[in-house]
PDB file of N, CA and C in Angstrom:
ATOM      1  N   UNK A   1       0.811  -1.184   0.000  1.00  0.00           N
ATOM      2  CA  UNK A   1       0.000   0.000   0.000  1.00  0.00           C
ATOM      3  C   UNK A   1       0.863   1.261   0.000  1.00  0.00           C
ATOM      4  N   UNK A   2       1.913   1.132   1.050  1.00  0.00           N
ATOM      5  CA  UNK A   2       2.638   2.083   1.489  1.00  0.00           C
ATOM      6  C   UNK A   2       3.414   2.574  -0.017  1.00  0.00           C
ATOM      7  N   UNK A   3       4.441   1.423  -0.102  1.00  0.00           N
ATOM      8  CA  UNK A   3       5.453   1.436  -1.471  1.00  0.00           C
ATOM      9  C   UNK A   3       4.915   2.061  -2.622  1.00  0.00           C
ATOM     10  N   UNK A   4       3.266   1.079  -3.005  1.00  0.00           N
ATOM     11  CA  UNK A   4       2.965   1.450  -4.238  1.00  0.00           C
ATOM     12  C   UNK A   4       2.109   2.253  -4.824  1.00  0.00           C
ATOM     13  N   UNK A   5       2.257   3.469  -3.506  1.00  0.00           N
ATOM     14  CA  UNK A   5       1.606   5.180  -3.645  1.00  0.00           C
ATOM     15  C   UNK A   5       2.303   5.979  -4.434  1.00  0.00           C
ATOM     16  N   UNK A   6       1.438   6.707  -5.291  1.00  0.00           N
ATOM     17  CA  UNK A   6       2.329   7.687  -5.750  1.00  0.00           C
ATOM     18  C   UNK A   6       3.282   8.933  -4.994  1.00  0.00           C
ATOM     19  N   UNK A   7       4.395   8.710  -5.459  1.00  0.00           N
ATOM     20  CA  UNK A   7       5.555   9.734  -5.216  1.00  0.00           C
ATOM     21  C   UNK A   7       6.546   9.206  -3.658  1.00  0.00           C
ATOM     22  N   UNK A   8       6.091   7.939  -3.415  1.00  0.00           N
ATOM     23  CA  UNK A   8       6.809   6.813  -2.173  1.00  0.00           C
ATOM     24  C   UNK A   8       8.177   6.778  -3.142  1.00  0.00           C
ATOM     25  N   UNK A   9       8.849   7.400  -1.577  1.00  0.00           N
ATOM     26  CA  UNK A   9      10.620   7.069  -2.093  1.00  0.00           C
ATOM     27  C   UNK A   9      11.034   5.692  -1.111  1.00  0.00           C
ATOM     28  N   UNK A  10      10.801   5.787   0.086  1.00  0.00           N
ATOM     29  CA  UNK A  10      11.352   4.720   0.818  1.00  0.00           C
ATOM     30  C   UNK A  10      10.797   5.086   2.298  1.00  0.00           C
ATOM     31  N   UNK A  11      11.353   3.991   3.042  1.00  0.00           N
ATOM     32  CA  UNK A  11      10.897   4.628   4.511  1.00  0.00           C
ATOM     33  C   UNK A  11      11.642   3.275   5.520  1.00  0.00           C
ATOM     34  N   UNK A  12      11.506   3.734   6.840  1.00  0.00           N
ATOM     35  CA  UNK A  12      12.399   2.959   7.601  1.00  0.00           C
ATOM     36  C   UNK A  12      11.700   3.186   9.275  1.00  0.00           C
ATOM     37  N   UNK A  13      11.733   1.980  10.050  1.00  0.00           N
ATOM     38  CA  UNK A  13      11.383   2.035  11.139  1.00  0.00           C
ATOM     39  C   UNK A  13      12.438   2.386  12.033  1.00  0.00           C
ATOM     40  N   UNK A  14      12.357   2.956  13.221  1.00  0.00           N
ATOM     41  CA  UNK A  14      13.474   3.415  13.942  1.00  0.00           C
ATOM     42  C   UNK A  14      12.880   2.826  15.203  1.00  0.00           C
ATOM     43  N   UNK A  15      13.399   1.976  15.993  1.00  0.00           N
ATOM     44  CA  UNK A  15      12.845   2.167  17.954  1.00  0.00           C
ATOM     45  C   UNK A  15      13.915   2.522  18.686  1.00  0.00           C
ATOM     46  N   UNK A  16      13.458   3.146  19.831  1.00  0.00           N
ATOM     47  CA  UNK A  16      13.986   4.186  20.480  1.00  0.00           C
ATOM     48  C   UNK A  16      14.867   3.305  21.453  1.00  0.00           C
ATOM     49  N   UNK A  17      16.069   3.422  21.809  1.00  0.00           N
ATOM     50  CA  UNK A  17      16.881   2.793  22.937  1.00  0.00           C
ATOM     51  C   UNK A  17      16.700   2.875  23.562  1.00  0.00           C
ATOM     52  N   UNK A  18      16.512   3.971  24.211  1.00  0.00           N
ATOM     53  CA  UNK A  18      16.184   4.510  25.589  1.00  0.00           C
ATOM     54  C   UNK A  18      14.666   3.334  26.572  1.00  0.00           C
ATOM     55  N   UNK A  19      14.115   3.691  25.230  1.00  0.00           N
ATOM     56  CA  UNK A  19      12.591   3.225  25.561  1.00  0.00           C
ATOM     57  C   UNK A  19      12.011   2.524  24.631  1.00  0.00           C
ATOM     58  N   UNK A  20      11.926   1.063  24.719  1.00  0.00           N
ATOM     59  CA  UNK A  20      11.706   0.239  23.383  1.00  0.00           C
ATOM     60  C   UNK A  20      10.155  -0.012  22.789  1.00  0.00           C
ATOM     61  N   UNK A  21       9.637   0.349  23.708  1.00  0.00           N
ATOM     62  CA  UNK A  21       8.384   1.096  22.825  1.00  0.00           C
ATOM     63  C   UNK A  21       7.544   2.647  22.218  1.00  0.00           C
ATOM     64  N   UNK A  22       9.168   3.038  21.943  1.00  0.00           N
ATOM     65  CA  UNK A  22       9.044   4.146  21.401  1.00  0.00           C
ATOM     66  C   UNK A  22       9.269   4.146  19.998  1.00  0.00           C
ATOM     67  N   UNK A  23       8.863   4.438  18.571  1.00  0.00           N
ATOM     68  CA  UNK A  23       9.234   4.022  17.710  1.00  0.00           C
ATOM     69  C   UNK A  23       8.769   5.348  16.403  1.00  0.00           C
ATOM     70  N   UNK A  24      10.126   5.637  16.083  1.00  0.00           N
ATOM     71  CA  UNK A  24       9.509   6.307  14.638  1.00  0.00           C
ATOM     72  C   UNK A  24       9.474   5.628  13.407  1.00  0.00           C
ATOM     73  N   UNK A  25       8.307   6.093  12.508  1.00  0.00           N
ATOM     74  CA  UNK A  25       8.412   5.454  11.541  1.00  0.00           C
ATOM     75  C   UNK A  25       8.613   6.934  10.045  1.00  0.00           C
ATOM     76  N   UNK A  26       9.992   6.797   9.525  1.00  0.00           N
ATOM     77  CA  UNK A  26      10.606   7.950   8.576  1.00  0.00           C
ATOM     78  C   UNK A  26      10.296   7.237   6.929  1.00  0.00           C
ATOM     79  N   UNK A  27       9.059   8.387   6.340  1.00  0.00           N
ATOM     80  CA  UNK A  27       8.651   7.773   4.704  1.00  0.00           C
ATOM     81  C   UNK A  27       9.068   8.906   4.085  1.00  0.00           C
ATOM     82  N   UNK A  28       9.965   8.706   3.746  1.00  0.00           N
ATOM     83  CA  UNK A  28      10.635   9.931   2.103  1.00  0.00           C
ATOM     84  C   UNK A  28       9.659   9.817   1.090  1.00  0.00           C
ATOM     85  N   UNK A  29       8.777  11.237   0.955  1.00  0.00           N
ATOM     86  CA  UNK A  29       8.393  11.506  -0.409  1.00  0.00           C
ATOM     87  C   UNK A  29       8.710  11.904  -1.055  1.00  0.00           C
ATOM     88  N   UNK A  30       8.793  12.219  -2.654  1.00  0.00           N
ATOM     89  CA  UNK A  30       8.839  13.119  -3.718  1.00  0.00           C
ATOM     90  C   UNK A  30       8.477  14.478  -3.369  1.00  0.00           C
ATOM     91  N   UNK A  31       7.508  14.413  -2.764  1.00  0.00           N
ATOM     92  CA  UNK A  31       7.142  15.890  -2.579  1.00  0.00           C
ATOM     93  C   UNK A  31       5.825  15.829  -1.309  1.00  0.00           C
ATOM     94  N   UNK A  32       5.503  17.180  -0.610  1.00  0.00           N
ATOM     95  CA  UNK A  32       4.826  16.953   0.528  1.00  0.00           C
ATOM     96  C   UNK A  32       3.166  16.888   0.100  1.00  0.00           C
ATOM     97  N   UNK A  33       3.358  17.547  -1.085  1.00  0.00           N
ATOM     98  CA  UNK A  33       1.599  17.340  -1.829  1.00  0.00           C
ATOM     99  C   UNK A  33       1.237  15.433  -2.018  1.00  0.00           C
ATOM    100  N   UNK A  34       2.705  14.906  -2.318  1.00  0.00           N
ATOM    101  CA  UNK A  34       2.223  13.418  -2.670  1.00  0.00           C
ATOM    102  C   UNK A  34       2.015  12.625  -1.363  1.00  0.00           C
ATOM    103  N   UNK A  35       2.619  13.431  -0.390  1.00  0.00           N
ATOM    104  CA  UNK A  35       2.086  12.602   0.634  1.00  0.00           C
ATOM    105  C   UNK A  35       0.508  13.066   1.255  1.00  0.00           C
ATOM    106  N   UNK A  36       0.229  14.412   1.679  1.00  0.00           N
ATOM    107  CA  UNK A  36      -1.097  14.913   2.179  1.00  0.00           C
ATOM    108  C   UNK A  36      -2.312  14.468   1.115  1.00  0.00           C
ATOM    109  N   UNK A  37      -1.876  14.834  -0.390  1.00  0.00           N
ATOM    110  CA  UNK A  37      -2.903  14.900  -1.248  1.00  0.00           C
ATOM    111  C   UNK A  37      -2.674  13.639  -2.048  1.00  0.00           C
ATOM    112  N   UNK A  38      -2.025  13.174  -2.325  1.00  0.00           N
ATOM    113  CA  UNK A  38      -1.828  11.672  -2.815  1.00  0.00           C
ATOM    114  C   UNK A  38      -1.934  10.425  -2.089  1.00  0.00           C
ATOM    115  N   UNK A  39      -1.232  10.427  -0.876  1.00  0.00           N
ATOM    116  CA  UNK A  39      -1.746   9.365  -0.027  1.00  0.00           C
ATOM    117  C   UNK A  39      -2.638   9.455   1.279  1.00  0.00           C
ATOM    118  N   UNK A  40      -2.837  10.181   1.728  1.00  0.00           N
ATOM    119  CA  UNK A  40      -3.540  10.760   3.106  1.00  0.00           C
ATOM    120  C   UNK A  40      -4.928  10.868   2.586  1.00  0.00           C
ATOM    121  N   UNK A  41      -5.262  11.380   1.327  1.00  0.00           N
ATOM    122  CA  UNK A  41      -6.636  11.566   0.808  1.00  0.00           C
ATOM    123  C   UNK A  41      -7.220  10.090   0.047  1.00  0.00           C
ATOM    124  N   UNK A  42      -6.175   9.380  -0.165  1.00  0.00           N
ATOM    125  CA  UNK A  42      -6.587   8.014  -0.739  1.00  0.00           C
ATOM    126  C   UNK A  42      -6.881   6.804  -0.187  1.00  0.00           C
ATOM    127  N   UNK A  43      -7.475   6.023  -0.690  1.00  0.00           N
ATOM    128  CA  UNK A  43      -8.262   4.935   0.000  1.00  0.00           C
ATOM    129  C   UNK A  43      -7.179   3.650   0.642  1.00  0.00           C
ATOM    130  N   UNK A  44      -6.118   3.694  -0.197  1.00  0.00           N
ATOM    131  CA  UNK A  44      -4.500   3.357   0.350  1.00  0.00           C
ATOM    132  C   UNK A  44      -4.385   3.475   1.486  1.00  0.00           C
ATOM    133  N   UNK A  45      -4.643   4.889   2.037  1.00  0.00           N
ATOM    134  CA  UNK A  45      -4.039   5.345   3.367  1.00  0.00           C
ATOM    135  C   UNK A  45      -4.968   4.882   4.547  1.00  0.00           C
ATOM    136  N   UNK A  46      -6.773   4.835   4.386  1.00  0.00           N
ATOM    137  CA  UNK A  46      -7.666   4.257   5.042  1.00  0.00           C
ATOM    138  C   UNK A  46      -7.338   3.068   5.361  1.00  0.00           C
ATOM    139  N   UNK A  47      -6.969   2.111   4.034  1.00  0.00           N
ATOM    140  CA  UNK A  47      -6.756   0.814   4.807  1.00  0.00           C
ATOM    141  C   UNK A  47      -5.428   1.035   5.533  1.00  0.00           C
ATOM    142  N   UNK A  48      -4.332   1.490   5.439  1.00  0.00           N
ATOM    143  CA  UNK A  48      -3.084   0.874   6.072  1.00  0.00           C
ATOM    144  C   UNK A  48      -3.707   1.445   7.080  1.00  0.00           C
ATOM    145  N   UNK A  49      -4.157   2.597   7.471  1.00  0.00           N
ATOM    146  CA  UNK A  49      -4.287   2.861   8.668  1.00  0.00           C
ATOM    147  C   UNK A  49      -5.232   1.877   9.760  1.00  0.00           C
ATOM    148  N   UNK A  50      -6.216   1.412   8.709  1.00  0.00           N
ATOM    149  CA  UNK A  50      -7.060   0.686   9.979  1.00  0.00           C
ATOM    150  C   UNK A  50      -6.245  -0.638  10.007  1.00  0.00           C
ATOM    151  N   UNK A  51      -5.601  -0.752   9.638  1.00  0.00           N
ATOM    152  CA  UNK A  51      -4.712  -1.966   9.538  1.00  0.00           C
ATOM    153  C   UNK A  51      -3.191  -1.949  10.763  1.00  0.00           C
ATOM    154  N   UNK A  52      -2.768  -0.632  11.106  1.00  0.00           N
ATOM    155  CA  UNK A  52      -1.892  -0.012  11.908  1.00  0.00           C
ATOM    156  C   UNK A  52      -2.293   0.228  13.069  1.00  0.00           C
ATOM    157  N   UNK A  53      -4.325   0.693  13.160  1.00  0.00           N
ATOM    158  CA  UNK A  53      -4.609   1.076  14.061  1.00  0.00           C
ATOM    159  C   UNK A  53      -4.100   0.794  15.518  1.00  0.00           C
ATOM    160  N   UNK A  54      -4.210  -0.734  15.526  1.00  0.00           N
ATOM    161  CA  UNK A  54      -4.256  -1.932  16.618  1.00  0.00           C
ATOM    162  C   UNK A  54      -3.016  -1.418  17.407  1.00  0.00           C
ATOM    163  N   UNK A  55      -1.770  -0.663  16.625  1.00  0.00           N
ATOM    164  CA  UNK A  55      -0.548  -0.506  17.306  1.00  0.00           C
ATOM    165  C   UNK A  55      -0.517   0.825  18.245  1.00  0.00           C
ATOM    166  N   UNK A  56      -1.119   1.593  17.815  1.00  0.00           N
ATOM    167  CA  UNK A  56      -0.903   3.175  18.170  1.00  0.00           C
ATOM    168  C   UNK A  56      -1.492   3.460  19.767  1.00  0.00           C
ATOM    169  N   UNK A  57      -1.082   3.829  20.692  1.00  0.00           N
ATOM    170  CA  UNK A  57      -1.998   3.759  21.868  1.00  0.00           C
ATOM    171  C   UNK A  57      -2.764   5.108  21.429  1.00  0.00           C
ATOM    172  N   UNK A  58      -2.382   6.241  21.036  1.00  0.00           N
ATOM    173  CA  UNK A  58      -2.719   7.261  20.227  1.00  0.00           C
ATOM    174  C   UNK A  58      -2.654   7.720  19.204  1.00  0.00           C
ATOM    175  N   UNK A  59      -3.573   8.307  18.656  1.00  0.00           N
ATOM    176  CA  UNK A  59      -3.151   8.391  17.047  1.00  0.00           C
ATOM    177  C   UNK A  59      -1.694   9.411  17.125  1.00  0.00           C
ATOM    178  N   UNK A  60      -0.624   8.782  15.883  1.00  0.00           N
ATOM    179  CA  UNK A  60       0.550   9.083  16.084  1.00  0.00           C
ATOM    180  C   UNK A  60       0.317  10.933  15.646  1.00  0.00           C
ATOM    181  N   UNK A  61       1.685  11.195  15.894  1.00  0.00           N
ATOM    182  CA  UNK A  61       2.262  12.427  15.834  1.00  0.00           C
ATOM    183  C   UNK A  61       2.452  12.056  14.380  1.00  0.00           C
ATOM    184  N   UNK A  62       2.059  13.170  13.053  1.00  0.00           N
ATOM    185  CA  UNK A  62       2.521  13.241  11.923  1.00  0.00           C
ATOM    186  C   UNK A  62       3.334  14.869  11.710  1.00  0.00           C
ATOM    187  N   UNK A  63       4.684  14.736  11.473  1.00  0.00           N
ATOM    188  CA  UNK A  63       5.649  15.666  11.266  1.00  0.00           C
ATOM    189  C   UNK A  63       5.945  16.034   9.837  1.00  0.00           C
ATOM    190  N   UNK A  64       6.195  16.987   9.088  1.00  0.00           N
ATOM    191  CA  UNK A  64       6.659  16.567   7.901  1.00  0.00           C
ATOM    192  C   UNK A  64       8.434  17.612   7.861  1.00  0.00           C
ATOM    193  N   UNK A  65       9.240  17.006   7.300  1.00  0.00           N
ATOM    194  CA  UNK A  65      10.756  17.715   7.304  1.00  0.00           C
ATOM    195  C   UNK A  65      11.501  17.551   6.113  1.00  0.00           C
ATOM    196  N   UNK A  66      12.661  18.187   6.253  1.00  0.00           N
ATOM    197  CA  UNK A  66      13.285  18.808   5.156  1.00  0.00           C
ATOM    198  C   UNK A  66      14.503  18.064   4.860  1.00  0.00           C
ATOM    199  N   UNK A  67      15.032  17.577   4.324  1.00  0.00           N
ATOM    200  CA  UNK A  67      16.288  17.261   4.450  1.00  0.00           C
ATOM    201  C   UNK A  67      17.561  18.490   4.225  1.00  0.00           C
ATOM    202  N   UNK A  68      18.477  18.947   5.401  1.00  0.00           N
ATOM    203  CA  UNK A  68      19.383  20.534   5.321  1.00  0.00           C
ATOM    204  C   UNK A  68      20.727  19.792   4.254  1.00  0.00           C
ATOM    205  N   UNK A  69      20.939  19.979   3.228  1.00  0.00           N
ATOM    206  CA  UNK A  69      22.056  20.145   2.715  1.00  0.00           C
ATOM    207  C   UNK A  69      23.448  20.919   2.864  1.00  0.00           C
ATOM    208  N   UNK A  70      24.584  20.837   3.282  1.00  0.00           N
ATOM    209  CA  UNK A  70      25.554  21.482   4.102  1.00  0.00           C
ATOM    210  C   UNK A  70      27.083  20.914   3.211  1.00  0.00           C
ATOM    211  N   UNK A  71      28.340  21.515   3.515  1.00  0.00           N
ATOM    212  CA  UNK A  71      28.937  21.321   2.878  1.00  0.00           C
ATOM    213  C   UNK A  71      29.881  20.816   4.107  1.00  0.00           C
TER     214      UNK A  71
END
């Protein structure tokens, strides 16, 4: 579902050391329209979500960021 959205670059689970049920989950888009308006508005995103639901004690924190380029 996730992968075969339009403008999905990749993505990766992270859990937290500190606290092992802490966990981010980081999805690189193409662009921030393909994620809000391409997958968030699509029927894709309904199912993974009710499909994810079961995990979340709250619905998660959604962030969106930049990657800083530096020399």
């Amino acid at each position: 579902m996730l992968s075969s959205s339009e403008g999905y670059l990749s993505h990766k689970l992270l859990r937290n050391k500190e606290n092992s049920t802490l966990f981010i989950l980081v999805v690189n888009w193409n662009s921030l329209e393909d994620h809000i308006d391409g997958f968030v508005g699509s029927a894709k995103f309904k199912k993974w979500d009710s499909m994810l639901r079961y995990f979340f004690d709250s619905y998660p924190k959604i962030l969106h960021y930049t990657e800083l380029k530096y020399d």
